[in-house]
N, C-alpha and C. Protein backbone atom coordinates (compact mmCIF):
# COMPACT_ATOMS: atom_id res chain seq x y z
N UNK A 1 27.19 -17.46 1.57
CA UNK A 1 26.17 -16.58 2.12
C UNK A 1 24.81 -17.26 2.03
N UNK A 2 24.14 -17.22 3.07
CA UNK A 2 22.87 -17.90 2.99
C UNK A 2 21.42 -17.32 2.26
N UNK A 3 20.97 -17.92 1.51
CA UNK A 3 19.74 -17.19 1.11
C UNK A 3 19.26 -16.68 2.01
N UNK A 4 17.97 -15.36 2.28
CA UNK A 4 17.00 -15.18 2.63
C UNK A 4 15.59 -15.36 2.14
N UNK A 5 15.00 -15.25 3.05
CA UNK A 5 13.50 -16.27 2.41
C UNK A 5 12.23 -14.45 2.87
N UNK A 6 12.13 -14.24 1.17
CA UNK A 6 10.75 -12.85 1.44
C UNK A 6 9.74 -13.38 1.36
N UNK A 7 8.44 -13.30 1.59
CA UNK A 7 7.46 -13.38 1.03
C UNK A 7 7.03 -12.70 -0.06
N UNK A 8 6.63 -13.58 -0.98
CA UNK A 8 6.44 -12.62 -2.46
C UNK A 8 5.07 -12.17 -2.22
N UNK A 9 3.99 -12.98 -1.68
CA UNK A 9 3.03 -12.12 -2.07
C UNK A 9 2.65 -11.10 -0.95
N UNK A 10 4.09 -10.93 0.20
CA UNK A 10 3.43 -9.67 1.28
C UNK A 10 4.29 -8.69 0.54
N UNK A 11 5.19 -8.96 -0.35
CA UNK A 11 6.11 -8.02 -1.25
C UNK A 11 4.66 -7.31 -2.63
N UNK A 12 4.36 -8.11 -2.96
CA UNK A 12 3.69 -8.01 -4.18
C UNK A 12 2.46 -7.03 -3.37
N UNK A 13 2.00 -7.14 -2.11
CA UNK A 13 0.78 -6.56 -1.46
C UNK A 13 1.41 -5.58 -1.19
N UNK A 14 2.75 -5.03 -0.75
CA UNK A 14 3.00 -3.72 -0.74
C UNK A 14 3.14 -3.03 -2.14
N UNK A 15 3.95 -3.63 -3.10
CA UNK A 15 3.84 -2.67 -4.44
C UNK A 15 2.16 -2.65 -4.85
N UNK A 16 1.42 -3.18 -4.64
CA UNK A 16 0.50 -2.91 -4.99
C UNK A 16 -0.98 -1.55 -4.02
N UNK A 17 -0.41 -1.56 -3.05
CA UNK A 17 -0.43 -0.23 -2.21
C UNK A 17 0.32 0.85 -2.34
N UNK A 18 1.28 0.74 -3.21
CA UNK A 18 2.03 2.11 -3.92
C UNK A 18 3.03 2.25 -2.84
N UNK A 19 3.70 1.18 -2.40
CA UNK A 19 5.12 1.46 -1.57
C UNK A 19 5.86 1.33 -1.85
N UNK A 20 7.14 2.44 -2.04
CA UNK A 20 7.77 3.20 -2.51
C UNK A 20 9.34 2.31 -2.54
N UNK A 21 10.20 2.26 -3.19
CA UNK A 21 11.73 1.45 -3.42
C UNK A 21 12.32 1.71 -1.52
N UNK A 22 12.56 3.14 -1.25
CA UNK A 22 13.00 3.17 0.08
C UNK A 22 12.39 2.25 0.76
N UNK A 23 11.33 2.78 1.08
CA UNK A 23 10.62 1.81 2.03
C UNK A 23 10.25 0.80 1.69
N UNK A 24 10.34 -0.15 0.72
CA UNK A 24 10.44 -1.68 0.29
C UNK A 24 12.09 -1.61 1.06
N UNK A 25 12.72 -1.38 0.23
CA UNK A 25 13.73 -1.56 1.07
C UNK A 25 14.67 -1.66 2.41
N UNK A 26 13.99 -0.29 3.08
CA UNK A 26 13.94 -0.73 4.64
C UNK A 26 13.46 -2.04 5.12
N UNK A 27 11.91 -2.04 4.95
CA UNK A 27 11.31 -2.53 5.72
C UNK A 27 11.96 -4.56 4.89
N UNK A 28 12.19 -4.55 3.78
CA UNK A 28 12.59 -5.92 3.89
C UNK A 28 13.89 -6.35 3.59
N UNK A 29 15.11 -4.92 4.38
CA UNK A 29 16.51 -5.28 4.24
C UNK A 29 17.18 -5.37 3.10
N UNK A 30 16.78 -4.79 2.14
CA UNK A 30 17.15 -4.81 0.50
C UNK A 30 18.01 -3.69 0.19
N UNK A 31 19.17 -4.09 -1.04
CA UNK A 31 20.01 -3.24 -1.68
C UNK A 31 19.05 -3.07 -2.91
N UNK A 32 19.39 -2.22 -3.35
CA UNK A 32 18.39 -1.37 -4.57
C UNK A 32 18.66 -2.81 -5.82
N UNK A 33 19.81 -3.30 -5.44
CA UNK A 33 20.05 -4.24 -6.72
C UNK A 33 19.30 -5.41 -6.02
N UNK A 34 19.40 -5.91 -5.03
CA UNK A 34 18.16 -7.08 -5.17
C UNK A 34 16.83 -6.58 -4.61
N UNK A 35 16.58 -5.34 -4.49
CA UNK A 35 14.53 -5.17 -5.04
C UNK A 35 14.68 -5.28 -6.13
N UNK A 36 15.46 -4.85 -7.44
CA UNK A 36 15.27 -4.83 -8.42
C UNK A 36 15.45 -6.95 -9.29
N UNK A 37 15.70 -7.25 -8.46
CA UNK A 37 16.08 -8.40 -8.72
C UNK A 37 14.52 -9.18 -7.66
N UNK A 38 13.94 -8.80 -6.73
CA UNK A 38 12.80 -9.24 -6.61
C UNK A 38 11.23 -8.82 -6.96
N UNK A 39 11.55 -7.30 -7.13
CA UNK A 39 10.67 -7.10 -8.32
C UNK A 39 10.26 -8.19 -9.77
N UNK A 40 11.74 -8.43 -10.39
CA UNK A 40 11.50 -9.25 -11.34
C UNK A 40 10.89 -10.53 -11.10
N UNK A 41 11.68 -11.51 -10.26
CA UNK A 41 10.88 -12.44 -9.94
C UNK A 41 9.19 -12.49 -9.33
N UNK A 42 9.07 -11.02 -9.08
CA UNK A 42 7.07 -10.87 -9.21
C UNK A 42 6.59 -10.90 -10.32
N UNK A 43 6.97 -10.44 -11.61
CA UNK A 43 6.94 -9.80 -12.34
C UNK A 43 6.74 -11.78 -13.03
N UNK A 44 8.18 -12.86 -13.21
CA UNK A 44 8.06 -13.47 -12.87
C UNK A 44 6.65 -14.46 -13.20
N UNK A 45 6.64 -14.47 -11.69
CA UNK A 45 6.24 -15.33 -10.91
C UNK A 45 4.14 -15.23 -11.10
N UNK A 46 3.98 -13.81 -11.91
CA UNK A 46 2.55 -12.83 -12.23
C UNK A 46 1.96 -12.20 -10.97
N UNK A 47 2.80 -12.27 -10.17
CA UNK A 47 2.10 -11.47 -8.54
C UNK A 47 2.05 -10.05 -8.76
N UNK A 48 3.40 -9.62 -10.04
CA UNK A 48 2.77 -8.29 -10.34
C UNK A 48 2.76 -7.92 -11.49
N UNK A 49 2.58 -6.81 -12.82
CA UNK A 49 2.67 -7.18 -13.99
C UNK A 49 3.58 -6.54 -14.75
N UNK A 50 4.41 -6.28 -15.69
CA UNK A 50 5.26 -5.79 -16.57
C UNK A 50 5.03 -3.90 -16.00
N UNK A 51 3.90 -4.00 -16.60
CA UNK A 51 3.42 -2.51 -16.76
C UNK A 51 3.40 -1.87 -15.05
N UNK A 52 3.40 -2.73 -13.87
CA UNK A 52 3.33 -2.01 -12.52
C UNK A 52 4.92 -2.07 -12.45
N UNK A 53 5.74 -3.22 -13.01
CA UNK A 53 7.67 -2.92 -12.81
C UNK A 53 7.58 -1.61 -13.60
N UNK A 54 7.20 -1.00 -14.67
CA UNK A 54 7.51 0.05 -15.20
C UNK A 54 7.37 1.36 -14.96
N UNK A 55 5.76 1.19 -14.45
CA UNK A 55 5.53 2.33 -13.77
C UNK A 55 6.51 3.10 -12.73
N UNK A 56 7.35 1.87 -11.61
CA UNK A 56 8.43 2.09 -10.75
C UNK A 56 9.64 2.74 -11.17
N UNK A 57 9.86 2.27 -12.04
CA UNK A 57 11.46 2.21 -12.93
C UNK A 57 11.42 3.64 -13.68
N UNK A 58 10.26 4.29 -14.48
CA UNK A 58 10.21 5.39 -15.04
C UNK A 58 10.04 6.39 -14.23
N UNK A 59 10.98 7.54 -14.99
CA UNK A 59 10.98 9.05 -14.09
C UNK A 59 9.97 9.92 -14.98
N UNK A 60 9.41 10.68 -14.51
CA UNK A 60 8.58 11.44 -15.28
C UNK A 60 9.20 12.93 -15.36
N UNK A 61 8.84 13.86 -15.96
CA UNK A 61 10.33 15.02 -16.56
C UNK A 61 10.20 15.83 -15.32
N UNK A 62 8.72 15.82 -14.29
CA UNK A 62 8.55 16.50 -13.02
C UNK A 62 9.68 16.01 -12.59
N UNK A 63 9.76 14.62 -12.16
CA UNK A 63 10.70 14.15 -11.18
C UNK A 63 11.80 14.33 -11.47
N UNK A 64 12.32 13.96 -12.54
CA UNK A 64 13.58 15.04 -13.29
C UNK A 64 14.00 16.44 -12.29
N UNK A 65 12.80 17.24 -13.14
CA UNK A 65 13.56 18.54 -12.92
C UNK A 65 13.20 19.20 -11.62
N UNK A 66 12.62 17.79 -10.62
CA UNK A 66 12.78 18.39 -9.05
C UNK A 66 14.29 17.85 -8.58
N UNK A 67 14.58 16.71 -9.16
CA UNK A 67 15.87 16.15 -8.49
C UNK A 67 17.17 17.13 -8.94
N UNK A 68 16.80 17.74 -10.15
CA UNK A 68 17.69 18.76 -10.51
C UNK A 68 17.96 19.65 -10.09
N UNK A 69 16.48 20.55 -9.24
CA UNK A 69 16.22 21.63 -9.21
C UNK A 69 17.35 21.47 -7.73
N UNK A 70 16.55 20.56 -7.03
CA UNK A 70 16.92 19.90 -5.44
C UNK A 70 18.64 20.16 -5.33
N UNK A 71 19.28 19.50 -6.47
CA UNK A 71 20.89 18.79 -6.24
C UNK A 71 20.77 20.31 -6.39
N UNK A 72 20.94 21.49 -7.07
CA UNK A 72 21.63 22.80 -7.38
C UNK A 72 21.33 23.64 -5.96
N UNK A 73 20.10 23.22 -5.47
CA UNK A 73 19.84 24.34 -4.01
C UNK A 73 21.04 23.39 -2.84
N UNK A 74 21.04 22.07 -3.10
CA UNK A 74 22.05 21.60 -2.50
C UNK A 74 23.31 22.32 -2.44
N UNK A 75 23.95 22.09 -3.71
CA UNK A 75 25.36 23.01 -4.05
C UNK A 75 25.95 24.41 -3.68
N UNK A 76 24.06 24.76 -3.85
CA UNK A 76 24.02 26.52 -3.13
C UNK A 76 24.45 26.46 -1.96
N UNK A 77 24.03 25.65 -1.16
CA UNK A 77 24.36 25.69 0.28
C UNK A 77 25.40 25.26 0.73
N UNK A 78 26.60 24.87 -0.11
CA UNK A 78 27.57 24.53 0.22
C UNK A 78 28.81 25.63 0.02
């Protein structure tokens, strides 16, 4: 399989505009396992820093208990 070639720092200029895993991912053809695998190499590489990979990676108990709240009105409707 052939590599693909991203640009890190038009990658690094979107996380740093607050764009979001989906849409990193659309827009540069990514499985959740290699953003997470080019995240690191920003991280890396200093294009972005420990503490902005973390910010991504952590759920906060809101986001929790909307994804919770969300999946059960799901179920309702089934």
């Amino acid at each position: 399989m052939q590599e693909r070639k991203i640009k890190a720092k038009r990658v690094a200029a979107d996380v740093h505009a607050g764009m979001g895993d989906s849409v990193l991912m659309e827009k540069y053809t990514l499985t959740a396992k290699e953003l997470e695998a080019v995240l690191r190499k920003l991280v890396e590489v200093d294009l972005i820093t420990h503490m902005e990979l973390y910010e991504r990676t952590s759920l906060s108990d809101t986001q929790i208990t909307k994804a919770f709240v969300d999946s059960r009105a799901i179920e309702e409707l089934d």
